[in-house]
N, C-alpha and C. Protein backbone atom coordinates (compact mmCIF):
# COMPACT_ATOMS: atom_id res chain seq x y z
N UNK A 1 82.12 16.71 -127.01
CA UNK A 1 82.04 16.58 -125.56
C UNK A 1 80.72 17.15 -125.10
N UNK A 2 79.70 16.23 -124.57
CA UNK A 2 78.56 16.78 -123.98
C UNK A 2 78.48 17.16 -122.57
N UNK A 3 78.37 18.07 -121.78
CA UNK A 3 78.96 17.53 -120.32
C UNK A 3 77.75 17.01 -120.05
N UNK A 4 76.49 17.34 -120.36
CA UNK A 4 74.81 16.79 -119.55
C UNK A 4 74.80 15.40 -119.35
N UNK A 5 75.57 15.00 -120.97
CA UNK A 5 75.89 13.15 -120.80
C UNK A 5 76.57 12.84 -119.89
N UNK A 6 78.10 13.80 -119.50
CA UNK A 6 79.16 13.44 -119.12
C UNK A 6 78.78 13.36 -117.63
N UNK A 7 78.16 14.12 -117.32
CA UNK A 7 77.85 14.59 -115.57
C UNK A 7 76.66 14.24 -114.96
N UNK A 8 75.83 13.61 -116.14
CA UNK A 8 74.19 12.87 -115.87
C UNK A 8 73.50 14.13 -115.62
N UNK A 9 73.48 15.08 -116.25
CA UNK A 9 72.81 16.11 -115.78
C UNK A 9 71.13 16.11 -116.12
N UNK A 10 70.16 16.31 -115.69
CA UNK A 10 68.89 16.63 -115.70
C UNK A 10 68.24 17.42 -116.64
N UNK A 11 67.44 17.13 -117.20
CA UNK A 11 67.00 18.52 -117.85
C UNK A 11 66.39 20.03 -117.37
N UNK A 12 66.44 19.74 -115.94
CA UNK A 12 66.71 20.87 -115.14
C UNK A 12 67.99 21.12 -114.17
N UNK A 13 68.73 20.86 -114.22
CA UNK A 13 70.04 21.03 -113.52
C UNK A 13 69.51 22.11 -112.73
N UNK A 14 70.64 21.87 -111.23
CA UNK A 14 70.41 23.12 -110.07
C UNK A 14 71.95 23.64 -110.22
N UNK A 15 71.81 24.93 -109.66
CA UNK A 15 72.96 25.80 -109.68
C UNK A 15 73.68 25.25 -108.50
N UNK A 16 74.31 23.80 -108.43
CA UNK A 16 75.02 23.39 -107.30
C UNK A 16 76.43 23.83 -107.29
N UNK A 17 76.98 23.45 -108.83
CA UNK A 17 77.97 23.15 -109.14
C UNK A 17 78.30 20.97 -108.73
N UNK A 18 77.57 20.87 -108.46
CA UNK A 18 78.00 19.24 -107.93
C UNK A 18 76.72 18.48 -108.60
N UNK A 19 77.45 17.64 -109.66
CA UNK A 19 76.58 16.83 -110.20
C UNK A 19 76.72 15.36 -110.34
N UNK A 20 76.13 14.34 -109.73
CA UNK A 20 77.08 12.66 -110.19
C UNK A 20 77.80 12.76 -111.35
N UNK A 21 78.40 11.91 -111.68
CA UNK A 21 78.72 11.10 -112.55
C UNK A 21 77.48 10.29 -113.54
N UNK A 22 77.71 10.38 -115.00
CA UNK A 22 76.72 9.18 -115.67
C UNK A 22 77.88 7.91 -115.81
N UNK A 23 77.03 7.53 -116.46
CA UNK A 23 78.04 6.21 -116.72
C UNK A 23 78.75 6.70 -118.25
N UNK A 24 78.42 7.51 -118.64
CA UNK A 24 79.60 7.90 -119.56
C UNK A 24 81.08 8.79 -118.68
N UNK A 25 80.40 9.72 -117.93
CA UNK A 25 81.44 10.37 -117.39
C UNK A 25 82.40 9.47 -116.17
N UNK A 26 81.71 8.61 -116.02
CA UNK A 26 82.74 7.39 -115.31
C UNK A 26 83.58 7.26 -116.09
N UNK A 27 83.08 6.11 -117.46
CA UNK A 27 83.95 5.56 -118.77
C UNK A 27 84.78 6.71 -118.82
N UNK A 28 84.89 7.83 -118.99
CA UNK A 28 85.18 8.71 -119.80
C UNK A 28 86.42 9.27 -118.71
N UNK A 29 86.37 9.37 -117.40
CA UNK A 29 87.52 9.17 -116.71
C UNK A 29 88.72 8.08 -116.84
N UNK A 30 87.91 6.82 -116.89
CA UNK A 30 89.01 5.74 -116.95
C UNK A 30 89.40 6.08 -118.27
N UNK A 31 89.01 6.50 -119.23
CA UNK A 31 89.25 6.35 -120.59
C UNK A 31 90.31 7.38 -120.48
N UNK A 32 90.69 8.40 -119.81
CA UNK A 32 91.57 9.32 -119.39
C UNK A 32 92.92 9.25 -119.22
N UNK A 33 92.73 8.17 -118.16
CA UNK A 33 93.43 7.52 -116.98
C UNK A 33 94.18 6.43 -118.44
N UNK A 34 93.57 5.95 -119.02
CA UNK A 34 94.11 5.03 -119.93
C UNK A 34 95.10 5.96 -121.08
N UNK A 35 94.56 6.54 -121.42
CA UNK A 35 94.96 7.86 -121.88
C UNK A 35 96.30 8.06 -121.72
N UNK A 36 96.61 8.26 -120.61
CA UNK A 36 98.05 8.85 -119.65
C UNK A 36 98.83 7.60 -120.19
N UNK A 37 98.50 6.71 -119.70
CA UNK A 37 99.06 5.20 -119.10
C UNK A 37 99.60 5.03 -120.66
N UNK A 38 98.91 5.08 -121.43
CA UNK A 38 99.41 4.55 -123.15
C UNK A 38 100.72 5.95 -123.50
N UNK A 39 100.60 7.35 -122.70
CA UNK A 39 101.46 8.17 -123.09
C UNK A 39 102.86 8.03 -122.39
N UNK A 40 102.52 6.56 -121.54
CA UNK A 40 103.79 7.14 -120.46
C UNK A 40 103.80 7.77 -119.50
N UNK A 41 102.72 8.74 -119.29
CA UNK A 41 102.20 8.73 -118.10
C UNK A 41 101.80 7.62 -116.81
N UNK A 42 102.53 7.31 -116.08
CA UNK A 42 102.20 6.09 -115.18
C UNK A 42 102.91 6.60 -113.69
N UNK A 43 103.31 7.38 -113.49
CA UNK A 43 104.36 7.71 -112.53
C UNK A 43 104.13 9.09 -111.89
N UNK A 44 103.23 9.46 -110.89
CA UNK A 44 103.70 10.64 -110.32
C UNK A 44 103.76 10.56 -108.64
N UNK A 45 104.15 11.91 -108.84
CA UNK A 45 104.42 12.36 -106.83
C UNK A 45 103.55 12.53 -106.23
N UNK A 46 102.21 12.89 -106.82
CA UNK A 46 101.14 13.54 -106.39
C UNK A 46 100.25 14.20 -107.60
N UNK A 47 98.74 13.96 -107.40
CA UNK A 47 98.21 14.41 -108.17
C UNK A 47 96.68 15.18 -107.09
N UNK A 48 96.86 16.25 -107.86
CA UNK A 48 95.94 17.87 -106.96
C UNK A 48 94.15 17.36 -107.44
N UNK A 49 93.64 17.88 -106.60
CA UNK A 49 92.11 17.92 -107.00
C UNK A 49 91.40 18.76 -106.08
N UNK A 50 89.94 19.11 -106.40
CA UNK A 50 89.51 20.34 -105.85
C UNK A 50 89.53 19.43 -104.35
N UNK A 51 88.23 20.03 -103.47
CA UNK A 51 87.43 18.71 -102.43
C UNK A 51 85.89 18.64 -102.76
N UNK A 52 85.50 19.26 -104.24
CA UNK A 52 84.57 18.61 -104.71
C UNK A 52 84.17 17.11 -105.08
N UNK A 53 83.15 16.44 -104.50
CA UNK A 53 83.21 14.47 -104.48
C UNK A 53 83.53 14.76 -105.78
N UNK A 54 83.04 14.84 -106.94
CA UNK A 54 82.64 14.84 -108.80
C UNK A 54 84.52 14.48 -108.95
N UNK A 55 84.75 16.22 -108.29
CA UNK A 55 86.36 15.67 -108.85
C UNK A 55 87.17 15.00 -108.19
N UNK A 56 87.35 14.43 -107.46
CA UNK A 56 88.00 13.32 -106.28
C UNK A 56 87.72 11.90 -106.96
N UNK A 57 86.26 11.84 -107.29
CA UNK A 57 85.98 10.75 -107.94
C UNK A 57 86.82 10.65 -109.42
N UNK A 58 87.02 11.47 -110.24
CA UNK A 58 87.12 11.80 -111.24
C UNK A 58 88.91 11.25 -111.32
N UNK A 59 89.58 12.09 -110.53
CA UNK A 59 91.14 11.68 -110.21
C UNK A 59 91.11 10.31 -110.05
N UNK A 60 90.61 9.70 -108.51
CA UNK A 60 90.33 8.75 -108.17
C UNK A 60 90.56 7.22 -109.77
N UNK A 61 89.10 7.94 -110.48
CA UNK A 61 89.14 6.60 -111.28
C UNK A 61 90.36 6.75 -113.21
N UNK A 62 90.96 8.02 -113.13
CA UNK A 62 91.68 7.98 -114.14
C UNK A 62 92.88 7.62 -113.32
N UNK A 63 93.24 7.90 -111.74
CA UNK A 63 94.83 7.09 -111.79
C UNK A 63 94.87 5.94 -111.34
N UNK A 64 93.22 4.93 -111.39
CA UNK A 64 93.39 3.67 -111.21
C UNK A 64 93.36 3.02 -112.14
N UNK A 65 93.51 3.76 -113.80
CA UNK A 65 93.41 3.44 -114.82
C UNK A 65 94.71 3.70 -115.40
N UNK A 66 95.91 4.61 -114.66
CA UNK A 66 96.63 5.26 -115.10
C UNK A 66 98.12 4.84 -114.82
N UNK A 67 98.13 4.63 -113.09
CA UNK A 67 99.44 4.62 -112.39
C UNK A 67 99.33 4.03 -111.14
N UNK A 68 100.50 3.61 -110.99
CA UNK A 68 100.61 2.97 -109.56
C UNK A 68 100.09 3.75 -108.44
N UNK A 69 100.65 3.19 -106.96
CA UNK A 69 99.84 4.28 -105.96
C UNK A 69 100.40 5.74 -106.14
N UNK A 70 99.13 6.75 -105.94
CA UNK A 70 99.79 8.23 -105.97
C UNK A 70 99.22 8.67 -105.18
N UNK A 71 99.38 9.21 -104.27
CA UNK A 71 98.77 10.23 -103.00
C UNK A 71 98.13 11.31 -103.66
N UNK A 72 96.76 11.50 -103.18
CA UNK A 72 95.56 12.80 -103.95
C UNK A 72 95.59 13.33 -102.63
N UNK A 73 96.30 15.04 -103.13
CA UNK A 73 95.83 15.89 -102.16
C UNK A 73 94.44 16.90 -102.59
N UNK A 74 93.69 17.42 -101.82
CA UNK A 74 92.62 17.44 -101.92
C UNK A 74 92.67 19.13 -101.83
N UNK A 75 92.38 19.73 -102.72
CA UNK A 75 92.88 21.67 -102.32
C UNK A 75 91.71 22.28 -102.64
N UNK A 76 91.06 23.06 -101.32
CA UNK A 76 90.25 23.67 -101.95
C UNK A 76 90.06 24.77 -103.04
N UNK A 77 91.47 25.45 -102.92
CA UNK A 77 91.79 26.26 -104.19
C UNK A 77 91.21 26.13 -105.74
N UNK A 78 91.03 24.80 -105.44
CA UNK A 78 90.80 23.77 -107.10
C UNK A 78 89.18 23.91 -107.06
N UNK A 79 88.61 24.11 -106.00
CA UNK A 79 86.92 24.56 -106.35
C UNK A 79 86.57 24.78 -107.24
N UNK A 80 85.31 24.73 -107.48
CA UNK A 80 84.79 25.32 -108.49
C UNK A 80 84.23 26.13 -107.87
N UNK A 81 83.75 27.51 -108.79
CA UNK A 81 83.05 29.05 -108.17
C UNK A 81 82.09 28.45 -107.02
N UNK A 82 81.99 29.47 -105.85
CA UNK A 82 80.02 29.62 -105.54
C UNK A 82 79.26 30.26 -106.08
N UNK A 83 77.87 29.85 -106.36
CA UNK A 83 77.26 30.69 -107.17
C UNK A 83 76.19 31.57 -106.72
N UNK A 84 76.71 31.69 -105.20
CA UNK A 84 75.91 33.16 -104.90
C UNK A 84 74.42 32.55 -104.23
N UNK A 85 73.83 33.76 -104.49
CA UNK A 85 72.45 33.72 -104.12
C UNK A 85 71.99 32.72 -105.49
N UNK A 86 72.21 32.10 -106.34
CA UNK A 86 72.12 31.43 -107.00
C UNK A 86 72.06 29.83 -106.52
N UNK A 87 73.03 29.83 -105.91
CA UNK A 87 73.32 28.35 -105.41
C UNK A 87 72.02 27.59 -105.31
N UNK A 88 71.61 26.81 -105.61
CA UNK A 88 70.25 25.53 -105.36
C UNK A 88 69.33 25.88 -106.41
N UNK A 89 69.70 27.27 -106.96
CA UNK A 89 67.81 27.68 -107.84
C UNK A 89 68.12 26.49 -109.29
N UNK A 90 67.21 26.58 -109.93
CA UNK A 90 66.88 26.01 -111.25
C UNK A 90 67.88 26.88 -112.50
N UNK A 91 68.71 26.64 -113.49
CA UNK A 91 69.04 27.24 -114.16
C UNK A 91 67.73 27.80 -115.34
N UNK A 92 67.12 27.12 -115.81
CA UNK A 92 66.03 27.67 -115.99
C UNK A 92 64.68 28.20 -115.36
N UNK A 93 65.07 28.81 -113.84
CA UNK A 93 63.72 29.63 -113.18
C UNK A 93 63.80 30.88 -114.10
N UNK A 94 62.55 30.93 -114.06
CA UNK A 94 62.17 32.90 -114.93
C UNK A 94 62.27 33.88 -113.61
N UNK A 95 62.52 33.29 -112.70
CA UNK A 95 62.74 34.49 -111.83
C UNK A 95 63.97 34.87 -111.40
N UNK A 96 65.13 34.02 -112.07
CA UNK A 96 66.70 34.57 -111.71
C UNK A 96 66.54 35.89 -112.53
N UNK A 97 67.17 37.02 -112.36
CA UNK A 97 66.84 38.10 -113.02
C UNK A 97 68.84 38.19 -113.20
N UNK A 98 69.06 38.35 -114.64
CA UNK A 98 71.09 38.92 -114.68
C UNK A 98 71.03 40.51 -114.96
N UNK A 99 72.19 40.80 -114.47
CA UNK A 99 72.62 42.22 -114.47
C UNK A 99 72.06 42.82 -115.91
N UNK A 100 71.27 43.42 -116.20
CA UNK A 100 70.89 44.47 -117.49
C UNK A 100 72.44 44.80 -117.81
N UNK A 101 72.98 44.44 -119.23
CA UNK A 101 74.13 45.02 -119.56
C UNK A 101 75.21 43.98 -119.39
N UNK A 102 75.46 43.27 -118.53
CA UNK A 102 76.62 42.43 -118.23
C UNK A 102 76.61 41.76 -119.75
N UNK A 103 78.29 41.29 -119.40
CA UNK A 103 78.18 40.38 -120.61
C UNK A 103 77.70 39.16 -120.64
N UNK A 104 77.25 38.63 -119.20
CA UNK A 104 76.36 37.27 -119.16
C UNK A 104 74.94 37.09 -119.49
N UNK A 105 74.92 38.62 -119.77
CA UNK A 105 73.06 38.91 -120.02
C UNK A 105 72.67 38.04 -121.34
């Protein structure tokens, strides 16, 4: 699993957290969605997603691959992190400086 393929990512990616879709990570939803559908999966009450577009889209095209109509509720709970004073920079700027010591160092 690559996600850079999966998410079309850049060779500079920004600290958005929100990245398109490539055309693999499209395929790779329906291929999901197909996934379910071959397990018997075809049937629910409801299926959760953050209100990030990436994952809306993401639900979106595995339960049109998957199941009849299902109502997507949209929770922000399901977010993904903010990333702070981080948010927009370059993951590779030399000037993000990490905590001396953390374990992310």
């Amino acid at each position: 699993y690559d996600m850079g393929k999966t998410f079309g990512m850049t060779h500079q990616p920004l600290q958005d957290g929100v990245t398109p879709h490539s055309k693999r990570g499209i395929a790779e939803a329906k291929a999901a969605g197909d996934s379910l559908k071959e397990r018997g999966f075809s049937k629910f009450d409801v299926a959760y997603t953050s209100t990030l577009s990436r994952a809306i889209i993401t639900c979106e095209l595995a339960l049109e691959h998957s199941s009849e109509s299902t109502p997507i509720e949209k929770v922000w709970q399901l977010n993904e992190r903010h990333y702070g004073a981080l948010q927009g920079c370059r993951k590779d700027d030399p000037h993000i400086e990490v905590n001396k010591g953390s374990k992310y160092e």
